[in-house]
Protein backbone atom coordinates (compact mmCIF):
# COMPACT_ATOMS: atom_id res chain seq x y z
CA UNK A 1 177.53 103.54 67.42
CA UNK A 2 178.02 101.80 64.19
CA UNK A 3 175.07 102.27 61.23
CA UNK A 4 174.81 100.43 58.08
CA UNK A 5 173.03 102.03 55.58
CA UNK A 6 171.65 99.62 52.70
CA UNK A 7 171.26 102.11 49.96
CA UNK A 8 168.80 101.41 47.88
CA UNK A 9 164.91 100.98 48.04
CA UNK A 10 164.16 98.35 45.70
CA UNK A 11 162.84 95.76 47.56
CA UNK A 12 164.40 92.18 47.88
CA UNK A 13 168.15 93.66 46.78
CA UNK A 14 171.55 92.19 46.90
CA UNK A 15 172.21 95.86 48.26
CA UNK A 16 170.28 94.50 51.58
CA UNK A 17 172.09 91.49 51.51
CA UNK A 18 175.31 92.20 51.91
CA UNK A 19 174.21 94.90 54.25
CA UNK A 20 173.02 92.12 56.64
CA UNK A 21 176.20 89.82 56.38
CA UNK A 22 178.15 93.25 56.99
CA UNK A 23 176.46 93.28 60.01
CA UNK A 24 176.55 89.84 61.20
CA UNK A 25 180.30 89.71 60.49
CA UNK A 26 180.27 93.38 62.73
CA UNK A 27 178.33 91.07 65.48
CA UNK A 28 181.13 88.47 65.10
CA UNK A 29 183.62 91.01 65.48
CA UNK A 30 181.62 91.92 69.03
CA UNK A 31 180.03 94.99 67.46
CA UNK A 32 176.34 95.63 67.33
CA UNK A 33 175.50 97.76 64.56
CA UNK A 34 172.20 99.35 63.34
CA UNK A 35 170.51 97.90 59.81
CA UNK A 36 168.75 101.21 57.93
CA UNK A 37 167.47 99.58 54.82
CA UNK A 38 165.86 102.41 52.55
CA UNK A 39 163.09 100.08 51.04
CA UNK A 40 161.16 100.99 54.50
CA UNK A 41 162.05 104.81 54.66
CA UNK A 42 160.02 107.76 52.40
CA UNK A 43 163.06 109.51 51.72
CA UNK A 44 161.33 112.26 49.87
CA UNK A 45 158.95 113.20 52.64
CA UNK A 46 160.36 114.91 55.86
CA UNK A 47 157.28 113.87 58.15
CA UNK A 48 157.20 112.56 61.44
CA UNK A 49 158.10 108.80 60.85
CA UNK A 50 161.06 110.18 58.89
CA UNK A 51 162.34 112.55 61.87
CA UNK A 52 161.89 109.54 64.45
CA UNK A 53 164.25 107.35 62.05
CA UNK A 54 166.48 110.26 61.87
CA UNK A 55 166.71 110.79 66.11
CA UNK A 56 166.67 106.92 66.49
CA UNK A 57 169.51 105.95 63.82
CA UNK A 58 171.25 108.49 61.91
CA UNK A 59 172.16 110.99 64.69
CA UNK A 60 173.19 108.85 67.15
CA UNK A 61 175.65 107.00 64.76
CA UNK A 62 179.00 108.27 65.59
CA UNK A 63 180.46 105.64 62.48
CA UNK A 64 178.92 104.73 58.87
CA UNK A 65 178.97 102.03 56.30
CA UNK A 66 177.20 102.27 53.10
CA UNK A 67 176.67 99.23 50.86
CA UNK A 68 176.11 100.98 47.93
CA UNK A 69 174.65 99.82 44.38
CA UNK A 70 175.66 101.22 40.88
CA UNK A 71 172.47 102.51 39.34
CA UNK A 72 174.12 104.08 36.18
CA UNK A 73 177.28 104.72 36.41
CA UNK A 74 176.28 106.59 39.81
CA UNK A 75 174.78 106.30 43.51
CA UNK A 76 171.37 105.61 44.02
CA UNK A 77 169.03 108.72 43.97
CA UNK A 78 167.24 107.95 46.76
CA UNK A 79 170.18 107.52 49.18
CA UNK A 80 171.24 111.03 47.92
CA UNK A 81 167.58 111.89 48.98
CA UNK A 82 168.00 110.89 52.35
CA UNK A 83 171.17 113.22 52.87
CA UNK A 84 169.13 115.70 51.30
CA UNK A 85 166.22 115.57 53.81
CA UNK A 86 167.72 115.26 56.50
CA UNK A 87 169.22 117.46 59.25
CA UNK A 88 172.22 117.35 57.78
CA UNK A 89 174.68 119.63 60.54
CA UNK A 90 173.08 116.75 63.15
CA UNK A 91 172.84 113.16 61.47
CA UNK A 92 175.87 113.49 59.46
CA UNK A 93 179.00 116.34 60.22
CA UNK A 94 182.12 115.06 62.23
CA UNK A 95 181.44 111.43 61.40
CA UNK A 96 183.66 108.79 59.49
CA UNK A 97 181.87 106.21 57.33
CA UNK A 98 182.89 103.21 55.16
CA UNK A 99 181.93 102.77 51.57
CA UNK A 100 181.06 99.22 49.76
CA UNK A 101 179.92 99.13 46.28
CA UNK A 102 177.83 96.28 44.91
CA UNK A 103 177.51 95.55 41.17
CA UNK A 104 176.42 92.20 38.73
CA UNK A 105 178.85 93.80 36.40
CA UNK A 106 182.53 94.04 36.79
CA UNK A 107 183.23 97.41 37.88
CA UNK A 108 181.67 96.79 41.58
CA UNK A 109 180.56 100.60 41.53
CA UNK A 110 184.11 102.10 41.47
CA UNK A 111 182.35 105.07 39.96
CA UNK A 112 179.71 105.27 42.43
CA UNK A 113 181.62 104.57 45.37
CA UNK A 114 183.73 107.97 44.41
CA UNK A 115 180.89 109.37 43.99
CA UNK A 116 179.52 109.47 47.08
CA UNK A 117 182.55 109.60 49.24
CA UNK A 118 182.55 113.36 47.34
CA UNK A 119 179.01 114.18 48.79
CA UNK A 120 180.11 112.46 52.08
CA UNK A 121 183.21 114.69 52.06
CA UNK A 122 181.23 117.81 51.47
CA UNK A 123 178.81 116.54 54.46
CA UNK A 124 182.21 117.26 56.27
CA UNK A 125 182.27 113.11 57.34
CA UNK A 126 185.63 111.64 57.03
CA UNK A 127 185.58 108.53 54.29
CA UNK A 128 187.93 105.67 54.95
CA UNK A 129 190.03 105.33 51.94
CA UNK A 130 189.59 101.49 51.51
CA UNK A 131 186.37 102.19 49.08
CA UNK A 132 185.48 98.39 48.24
CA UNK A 133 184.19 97.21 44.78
CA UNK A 134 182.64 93.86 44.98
CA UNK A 135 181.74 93.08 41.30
CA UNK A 136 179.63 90.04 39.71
CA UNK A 137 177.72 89.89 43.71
CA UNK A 138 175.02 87.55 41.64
CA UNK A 139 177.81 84.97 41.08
CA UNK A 140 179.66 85.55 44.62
CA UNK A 141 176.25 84.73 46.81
CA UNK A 142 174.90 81.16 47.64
CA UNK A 143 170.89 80.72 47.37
CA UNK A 144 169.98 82.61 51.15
CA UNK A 145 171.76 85.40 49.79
CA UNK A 146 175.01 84.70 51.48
CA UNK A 147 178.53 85.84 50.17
CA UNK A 148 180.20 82.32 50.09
CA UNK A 149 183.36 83.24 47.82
CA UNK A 150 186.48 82.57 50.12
CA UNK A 151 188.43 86.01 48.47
CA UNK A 152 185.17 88.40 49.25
CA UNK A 153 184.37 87.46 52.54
CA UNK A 154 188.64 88.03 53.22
CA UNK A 155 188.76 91.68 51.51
CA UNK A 156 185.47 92.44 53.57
CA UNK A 157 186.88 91.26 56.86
CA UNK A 158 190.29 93.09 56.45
CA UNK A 159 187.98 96.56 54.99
CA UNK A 160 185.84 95.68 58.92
CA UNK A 161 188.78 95.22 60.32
CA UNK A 162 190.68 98.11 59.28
CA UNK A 163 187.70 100.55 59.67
CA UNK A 164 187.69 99.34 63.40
CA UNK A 165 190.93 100.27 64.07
CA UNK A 166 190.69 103.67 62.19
CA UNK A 167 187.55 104.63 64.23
CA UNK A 168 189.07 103.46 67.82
CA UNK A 169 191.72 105.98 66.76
CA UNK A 170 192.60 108.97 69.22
CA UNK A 171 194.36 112.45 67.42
CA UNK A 172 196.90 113.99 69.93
CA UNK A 173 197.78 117.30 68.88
CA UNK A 174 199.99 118.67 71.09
CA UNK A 175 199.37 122.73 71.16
CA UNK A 176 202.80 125.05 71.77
């Protein structure tokens, strides 16, 4: 099961966005993946609403993809808070994810996207290396919040596309 985690809280985001045309593109690509938009979760609160999110959407998800904003220089603190709450062994060891960053400015959250592939590493989930940058997002979207630039919606497709394959992939080890 495929989860897309829109990583930030504020409300009415970019983040969420592109989050939702990830997963219509997914749908196109006949994949139905899970939305988990942190404006709607307490992240810093392990109660009972949290722990039903956490059953329902995190530790089913076998695969990942966090659309991730720069919020200086970094991650966003509260998607670090939702790692940090949760059951961490269960919702998030053995998994691979996928990493977008979103930024108005030009760097697309290069930083932040390393960033967070660390903590994902030490989470022990495996981190497709194609970590995306899409800079100047304000200028790339059309007014329902829809990435419309021809080059974007190509590098996203081929990062989908790519992350497919990658998770449909089968290890044979052959023991002696």
């Amino acid at each position: 099961m495929y989860t897309i985690i829109s990583g930030t809280n504020r409300v009415g985001s970019n983040t969420l966005k592109v989050a939702q045309q990830y997963q219509a593109i997914l749908k196109g690509k006949g994949i139905d993946a899970n939305l988990l938009s942190l404006e709607s979760v307490n992240v810093t609160n392990r109660n009972a609403t949290f722990e039903a999110m956490e059953k329902a959407i995190l530790m089913p998800a076998g695969y990942f993809i966090f659309i991730s904003p720069e919020y200086n220089g970094s991650f966003p603190g509260v998607l670090k808070m939702l790692f940090d709450n949760s059951k961490i062994q269960m919702a998030w060891w053995n998994k691979k994810a996928l990493i977008t960053g979103v930024s108005s400015g030009r760097a697309g959250n290069v930083r932040g996207n390393d960033h967070l592939a660390a903590v994902l590493n030490y989470l022990k989930i495996t981190v497709h290396p194609n970590l995306l940058p899409i800079s100047s997002i304000d200028t790339l979207m059309d007014a329902n919040g829809n990435i419309i630039e021809p080059n974007t919606l190509n590098v996203i497709n081929r990062q989908l596309d790519e992350f497919i394959a990658w998770t449909n992939e089968r290890v044979n080890i052959e023991t002696v």
